[in-house]
Protein backbone atom coordinates (compact mmCIF):
# COMPACT_ATOMS: atom_id res chain seq x y z
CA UNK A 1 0.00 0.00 0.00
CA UNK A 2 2.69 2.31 1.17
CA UNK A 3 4.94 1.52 -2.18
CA UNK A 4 1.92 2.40 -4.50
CA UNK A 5 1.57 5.71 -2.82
CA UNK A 6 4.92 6.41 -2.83
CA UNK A 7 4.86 5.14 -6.28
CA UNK A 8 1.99 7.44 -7.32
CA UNK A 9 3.99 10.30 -6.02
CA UNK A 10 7.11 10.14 -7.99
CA UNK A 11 4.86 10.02 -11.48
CA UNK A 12 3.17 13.03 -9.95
CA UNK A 13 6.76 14.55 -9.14
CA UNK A 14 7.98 13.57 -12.58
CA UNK A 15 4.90 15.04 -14.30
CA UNK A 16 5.90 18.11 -12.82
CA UNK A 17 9.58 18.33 -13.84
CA UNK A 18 8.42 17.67 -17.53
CA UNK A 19 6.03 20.19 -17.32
CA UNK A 20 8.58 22.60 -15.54
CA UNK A 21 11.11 21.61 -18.44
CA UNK A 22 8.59 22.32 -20.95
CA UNK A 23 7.20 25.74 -19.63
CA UNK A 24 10.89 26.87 -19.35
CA UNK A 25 12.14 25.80 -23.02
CA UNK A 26 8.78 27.57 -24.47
CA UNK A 27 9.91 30.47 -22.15
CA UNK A 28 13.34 31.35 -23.68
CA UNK A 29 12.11 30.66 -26.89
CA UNK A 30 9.38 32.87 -26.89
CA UNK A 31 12.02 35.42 -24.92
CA UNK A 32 15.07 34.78 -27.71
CA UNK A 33 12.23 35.16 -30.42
CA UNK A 34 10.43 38.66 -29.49
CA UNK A 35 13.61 39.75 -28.72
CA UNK A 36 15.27 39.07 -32.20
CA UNK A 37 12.04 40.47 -33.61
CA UNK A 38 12.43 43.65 -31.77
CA UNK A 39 16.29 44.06 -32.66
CA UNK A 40 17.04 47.85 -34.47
CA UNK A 41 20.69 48.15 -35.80
């Protein structure tokens, strides 16, 4: 019982770290892209 809580917990943890890693690499690209698109030379 214990080990399929604990078990259920890590998938929620790792669910959360993809969706973390996600959010972040949409993050810079969105940042890197507005900001190339906003560039004046």
């Amino acid at each position: 019982m214990s080990g399929h809580i604990e078990n259920a917990g890590r998938k929620g943890y790792c669910m959360m770290y993809i969706f973390l890693f996600f959010f972040v690499v949409f993050a810079t690209w969105a940042y890197v892209y507005w900001s190339n698109f906003d560039l004046t030379f």
